[in-house]
C-alpha atoms as a PDB file:
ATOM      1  CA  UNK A   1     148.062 128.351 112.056  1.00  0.00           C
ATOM      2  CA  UNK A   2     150.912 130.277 110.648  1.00  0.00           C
ATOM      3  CA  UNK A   3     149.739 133.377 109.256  1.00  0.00           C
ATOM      4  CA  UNK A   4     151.938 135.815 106.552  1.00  0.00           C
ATOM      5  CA  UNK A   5     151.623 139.146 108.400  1.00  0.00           C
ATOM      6  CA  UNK A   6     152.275 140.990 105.170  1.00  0.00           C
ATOM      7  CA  UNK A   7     149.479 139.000 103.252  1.00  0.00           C
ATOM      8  CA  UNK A   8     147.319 139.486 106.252  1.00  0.00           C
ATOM      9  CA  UNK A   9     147.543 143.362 106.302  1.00  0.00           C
ATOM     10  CA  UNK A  10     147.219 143.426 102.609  1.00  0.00           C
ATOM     11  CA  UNK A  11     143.922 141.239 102.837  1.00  0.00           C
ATOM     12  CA  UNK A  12     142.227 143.258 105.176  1.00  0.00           C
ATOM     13  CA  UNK A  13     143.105 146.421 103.734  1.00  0.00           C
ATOM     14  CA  UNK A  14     141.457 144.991 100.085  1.00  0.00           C
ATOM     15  CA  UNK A  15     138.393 143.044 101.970  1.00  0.00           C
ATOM     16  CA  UNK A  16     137.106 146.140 102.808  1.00  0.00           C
ATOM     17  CA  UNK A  17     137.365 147.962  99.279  1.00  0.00           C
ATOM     18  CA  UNK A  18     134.491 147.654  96.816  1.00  0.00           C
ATOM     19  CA  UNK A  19     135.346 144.878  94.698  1.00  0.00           C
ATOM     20  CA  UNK A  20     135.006 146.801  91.427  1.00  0.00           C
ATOM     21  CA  UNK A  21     137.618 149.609  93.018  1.00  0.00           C
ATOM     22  CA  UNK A  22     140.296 146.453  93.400  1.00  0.00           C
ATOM     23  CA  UNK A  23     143.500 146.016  91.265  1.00  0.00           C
ATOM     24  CA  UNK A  24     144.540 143.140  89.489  1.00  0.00           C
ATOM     25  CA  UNK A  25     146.854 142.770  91.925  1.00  0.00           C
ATOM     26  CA  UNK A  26     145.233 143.333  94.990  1.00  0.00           C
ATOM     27  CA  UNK A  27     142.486 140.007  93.819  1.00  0.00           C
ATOM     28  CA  UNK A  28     145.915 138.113  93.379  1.00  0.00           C
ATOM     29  CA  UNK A  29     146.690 138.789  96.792  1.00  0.00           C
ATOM     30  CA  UNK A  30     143.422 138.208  98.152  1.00  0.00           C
ATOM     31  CA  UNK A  31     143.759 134.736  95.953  1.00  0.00           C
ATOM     32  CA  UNK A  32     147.111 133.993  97.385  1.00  0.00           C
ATOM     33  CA  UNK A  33     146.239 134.564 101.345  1.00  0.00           C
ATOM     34  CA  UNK A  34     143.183 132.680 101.017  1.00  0.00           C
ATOM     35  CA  UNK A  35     144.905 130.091  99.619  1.00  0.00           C
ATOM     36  CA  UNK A  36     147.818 129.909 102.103  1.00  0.00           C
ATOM     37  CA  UNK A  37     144.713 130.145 104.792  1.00  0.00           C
ATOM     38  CA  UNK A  38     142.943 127.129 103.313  1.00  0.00           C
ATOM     39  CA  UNK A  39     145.851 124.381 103.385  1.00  0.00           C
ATOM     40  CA  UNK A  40     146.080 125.324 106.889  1.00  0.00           C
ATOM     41  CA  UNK A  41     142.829 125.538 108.427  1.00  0.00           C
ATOM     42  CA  UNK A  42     141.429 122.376 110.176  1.00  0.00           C
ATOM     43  CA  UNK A  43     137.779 121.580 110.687  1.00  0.00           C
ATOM     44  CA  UNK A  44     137.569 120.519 114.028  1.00  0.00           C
ATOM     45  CA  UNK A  45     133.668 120.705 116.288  1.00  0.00           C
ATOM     46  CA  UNK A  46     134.676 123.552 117.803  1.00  0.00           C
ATOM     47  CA  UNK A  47     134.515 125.161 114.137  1.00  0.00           C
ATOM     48  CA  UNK A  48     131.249 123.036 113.201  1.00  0.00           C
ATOM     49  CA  UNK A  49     129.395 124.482 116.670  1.00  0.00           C
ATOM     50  CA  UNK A  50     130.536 127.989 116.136  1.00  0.00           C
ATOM     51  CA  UNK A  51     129.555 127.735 112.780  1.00  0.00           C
ATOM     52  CA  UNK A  52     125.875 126.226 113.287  1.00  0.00           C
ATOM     53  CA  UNK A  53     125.787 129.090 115.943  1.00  0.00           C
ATOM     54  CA  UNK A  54     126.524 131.496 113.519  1.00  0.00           C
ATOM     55  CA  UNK A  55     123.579 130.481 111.206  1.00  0.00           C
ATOM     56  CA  UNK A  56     121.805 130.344 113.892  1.00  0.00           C
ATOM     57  CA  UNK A  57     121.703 133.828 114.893  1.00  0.00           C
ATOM     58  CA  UNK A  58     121.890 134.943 111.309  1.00  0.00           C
ATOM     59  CA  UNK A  59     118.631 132.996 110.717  1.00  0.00           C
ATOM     60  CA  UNK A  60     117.118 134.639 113.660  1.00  0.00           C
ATOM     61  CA  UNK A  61     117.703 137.743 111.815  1.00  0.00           C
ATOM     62  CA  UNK A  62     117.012 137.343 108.741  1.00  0.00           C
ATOM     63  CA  UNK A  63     113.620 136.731 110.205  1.00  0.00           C
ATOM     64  CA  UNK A  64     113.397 140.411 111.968  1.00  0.00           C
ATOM     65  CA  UNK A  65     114.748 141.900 108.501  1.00  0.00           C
ATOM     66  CA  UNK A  66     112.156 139.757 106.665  1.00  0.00           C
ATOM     67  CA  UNK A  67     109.203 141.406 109.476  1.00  0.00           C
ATOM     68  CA  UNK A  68     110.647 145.168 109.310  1.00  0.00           C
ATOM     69  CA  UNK A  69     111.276 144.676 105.465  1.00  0.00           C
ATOM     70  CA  UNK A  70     107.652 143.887 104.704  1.00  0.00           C
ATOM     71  CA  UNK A  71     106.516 147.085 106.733  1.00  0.00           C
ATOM     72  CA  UNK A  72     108.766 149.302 105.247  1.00  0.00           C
ATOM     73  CA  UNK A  73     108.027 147.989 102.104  1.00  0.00           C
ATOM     74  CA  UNK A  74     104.241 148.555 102.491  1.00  0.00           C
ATOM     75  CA  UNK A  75     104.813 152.255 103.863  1.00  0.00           C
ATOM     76  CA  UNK A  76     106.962 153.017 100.465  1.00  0.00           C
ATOM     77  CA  UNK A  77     104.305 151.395  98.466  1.00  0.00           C
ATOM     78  CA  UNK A  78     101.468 153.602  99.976  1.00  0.00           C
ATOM     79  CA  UNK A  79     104.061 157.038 100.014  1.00  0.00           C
ATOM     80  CA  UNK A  80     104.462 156.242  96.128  1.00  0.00           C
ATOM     81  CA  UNK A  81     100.583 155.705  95.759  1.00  0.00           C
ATOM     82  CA  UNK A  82      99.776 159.095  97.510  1.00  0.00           C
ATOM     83  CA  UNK A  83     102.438 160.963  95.447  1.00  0.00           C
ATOM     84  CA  UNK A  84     104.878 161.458  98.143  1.00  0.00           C
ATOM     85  CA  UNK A  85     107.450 160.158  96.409  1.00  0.00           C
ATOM     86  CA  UNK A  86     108.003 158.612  92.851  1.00  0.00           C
ATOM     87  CA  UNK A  87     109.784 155.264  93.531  1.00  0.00           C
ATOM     88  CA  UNK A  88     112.334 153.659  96.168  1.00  0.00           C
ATOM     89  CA  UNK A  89     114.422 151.320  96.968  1.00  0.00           C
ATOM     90  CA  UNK A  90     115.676 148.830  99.797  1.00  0.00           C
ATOM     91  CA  UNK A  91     118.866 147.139 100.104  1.00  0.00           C
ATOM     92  CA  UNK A  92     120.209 145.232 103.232  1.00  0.00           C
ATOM     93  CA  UNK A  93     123.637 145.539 104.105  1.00  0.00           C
ATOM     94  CA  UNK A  94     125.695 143.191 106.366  1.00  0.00           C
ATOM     95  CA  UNK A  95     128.928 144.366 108.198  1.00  0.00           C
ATOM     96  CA  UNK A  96     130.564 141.446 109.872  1.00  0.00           C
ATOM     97  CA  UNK A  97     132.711 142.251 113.135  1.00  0.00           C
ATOM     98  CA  UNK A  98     135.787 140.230 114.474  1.00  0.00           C
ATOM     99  CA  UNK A  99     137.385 141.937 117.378  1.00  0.00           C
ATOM    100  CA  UNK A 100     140.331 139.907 117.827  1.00  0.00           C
ATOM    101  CA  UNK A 101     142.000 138.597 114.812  1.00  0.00           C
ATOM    102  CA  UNK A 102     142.376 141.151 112.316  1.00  0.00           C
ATOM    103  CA  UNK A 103     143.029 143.919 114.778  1.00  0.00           C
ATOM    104  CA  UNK A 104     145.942 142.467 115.520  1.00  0.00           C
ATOM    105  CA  UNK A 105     147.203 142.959 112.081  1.00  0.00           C
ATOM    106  CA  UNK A 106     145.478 146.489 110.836  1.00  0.00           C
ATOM    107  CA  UNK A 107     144.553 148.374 113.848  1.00  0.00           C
ATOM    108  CA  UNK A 108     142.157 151.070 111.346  1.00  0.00           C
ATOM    109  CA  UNK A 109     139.893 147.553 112.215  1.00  0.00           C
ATOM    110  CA  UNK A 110     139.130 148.565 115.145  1.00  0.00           C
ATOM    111  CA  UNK A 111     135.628 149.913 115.846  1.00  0.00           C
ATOM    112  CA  UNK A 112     134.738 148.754 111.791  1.00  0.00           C
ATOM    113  CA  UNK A 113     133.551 145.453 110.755  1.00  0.00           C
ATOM    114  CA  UNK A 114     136.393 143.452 108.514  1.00  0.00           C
ATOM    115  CA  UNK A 115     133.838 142.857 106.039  1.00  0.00           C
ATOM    116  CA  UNK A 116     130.796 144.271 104.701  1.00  0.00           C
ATOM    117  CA  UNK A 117     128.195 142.827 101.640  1.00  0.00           C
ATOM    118  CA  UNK A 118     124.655 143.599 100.529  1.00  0.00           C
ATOM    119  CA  UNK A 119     122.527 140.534 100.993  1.00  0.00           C
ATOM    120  CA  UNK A 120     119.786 140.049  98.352  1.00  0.00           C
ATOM    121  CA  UNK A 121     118.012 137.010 100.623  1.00  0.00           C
ATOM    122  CA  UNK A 122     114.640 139.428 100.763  1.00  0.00           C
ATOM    123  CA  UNK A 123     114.052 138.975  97.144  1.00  0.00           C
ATOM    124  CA  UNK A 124     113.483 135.439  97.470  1.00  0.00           C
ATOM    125  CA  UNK A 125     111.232 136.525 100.630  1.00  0.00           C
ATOM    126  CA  UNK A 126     109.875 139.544  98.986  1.00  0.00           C
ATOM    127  CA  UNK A 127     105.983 138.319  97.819  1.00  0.00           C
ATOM    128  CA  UNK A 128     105.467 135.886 100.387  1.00  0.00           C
ATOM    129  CA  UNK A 129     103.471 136.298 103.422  1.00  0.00           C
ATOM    130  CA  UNK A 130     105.784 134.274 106.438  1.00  0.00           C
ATOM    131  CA  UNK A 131     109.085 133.943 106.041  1.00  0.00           C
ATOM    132  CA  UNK A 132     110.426 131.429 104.367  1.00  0.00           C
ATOM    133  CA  UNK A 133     113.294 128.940 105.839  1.00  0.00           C
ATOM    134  CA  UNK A 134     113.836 126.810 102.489  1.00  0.00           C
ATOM    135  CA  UNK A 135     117.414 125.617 103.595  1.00  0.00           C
ATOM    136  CA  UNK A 136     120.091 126.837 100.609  1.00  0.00           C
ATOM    137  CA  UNK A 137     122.490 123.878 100.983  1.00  0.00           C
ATOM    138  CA  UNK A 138     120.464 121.154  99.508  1.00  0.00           C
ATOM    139  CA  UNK A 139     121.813 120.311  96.522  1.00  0.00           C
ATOM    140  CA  UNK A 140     125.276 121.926  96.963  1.00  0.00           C
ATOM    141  CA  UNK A 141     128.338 119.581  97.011  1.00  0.00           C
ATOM    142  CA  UNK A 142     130.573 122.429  98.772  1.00  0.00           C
ATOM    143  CA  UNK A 143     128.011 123.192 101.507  1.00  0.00           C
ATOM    144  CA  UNK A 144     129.594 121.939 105.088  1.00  0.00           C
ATOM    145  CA  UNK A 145     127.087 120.806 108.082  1.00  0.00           C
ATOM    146  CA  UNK A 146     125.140 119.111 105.734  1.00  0.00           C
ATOM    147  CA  UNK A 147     123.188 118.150 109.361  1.00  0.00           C
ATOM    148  CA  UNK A 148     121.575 121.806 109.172  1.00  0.00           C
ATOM    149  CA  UNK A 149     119.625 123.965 107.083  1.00  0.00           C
ATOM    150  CA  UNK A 150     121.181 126.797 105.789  1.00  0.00           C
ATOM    151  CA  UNK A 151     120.142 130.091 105.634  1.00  0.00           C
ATOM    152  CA  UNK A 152     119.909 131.963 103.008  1.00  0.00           C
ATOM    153  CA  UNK A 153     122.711 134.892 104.565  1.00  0.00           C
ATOM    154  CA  UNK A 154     125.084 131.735 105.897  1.00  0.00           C
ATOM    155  CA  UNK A 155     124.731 130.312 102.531  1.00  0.00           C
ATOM    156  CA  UNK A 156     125.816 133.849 101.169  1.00  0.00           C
ATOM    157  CA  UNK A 157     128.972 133.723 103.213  1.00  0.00           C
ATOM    158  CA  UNK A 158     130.344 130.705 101.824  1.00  0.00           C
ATOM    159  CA  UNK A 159     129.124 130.570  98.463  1.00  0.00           C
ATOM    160  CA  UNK A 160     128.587 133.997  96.948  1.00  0.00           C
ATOM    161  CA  UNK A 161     132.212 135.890  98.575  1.00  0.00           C
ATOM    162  CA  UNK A 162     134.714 134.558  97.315  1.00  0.00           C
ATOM    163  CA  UNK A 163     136.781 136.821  99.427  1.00  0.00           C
ATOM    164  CA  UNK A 164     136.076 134.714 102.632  1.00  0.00           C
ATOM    165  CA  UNK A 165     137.527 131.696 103.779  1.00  0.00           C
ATOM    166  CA  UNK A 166     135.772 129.415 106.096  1.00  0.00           C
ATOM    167  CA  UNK A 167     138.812 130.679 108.876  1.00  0.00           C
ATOM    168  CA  UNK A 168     137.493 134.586 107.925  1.00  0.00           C
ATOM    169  CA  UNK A 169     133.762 133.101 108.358  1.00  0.00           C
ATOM    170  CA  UNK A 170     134.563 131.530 111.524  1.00  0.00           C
ATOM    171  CA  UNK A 171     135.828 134.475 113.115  1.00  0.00           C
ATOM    172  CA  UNK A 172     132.887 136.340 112.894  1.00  0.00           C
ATOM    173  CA  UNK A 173     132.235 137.361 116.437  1.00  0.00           C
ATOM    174  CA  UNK A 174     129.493 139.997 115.747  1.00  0.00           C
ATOM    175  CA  UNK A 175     126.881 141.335 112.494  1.00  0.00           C
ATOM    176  CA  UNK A 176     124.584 144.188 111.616  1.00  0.00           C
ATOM    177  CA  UNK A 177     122.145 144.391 109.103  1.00  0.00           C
ATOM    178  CA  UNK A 178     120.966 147.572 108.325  1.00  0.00           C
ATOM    179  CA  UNK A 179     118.322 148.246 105.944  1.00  0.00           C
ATOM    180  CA  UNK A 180     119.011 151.222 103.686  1.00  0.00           C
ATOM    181  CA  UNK A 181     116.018 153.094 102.013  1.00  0.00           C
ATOM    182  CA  UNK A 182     115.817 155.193  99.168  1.00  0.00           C
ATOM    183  CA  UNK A 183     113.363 157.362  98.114  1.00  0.00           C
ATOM    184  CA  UNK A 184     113.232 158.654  94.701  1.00  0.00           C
ATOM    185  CA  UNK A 185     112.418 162.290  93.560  1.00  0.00           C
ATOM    186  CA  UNK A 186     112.074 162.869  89.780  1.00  0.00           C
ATOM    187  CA  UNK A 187     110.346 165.163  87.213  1.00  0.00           C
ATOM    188  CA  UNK A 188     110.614 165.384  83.348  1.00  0.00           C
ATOM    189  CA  UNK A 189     110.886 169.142  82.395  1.00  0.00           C
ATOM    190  CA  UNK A 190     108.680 169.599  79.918  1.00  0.00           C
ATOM    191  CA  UNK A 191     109.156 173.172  77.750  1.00  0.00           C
END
């Protein structure tokens, strides 16, 4: 594949910027690399295996989030019943890590995942009891390995960032999810 260096740099460099914080430009650049990356990038089963790997393993923990989610989720819920604190909330953010590609091009990379997102896939799992693994590609014309189910975070990849090409998605060597909690403080002052 015959990558533009300068579109490469300028890609990574954006990727990793909140998407509201983005120029005009920058999104045309983003638009134009993925675009040059797309024409060129083959499916072959190398691709399809890493891929089903790589939902895989995201399934796998999606179901420890799901587990750790629920207990957190019942501690907050007891903390805000007891007055402890007034309200919270939980997001779950995904960093995805390539170690080889884009270092190559922007060596700040290095020791940071290329791309991070918040996932929402918990509030689809939020008031049920087991997790659930309801494949999300049913239905979907675009969804490739049409073989396996889908979940929800793989799903996410490739049809909710539009930054990511399927040649970004297959070079995902490594992810963290982190759950972030808030707790919320307030008070009206009354005088």
């Amino acid at each position: 594949m015959k990558i533009d260096k300068s579109l490469e740099v300028n890609f990574i460099r954006t990727i990793q910027k909140v998407r509201s914080e983005r120029t005009t430009k920058e999104e045309q650049l983003i638009r134009e690399r993925n675009q040059n990356i797309e024409r060129q990038f083959e499916w072959t089963p190398a691709v399809n295996k890493k891929l089903i790997v790589l939902n895989e393993k995201l399934l796998q923990q999606e179901k420890r989030v799901f587990n750790q989610y629920r207990l957190i989720d019942k501690h907050c819920k007891s903390m805000v019943s007891n007055n402890q604190i007034n309200d919270y909330n939980i997001n779950i953010k995904i960093s995805y890590w390539n170690n080889e590609h884009y270092i190559q091009y922007d060596e700040s990379v290095e020791g940071n995942p290329f791309y991070e997102s918040m996932d929402d896939f918990m509030v689809f799992q939020k008031n049920i009891r087991e997790y659930d693994q309801e494949p999300h590609n049913e239905h979907h014309d675009r969804a490739p390995l049409p073989e396996v189910n889908h979940c929800y975070s793989f799903h996410s990849l490739y049809d909710h960032n539009p930054d990511l090409t399927w040649f970004d998605i297959n070079n995902i060597d490594e992810v963290w999810i982190e759950l972030k909690v808030d707790y919320q403080f307030f008070t009206k002052i009354d005088f």
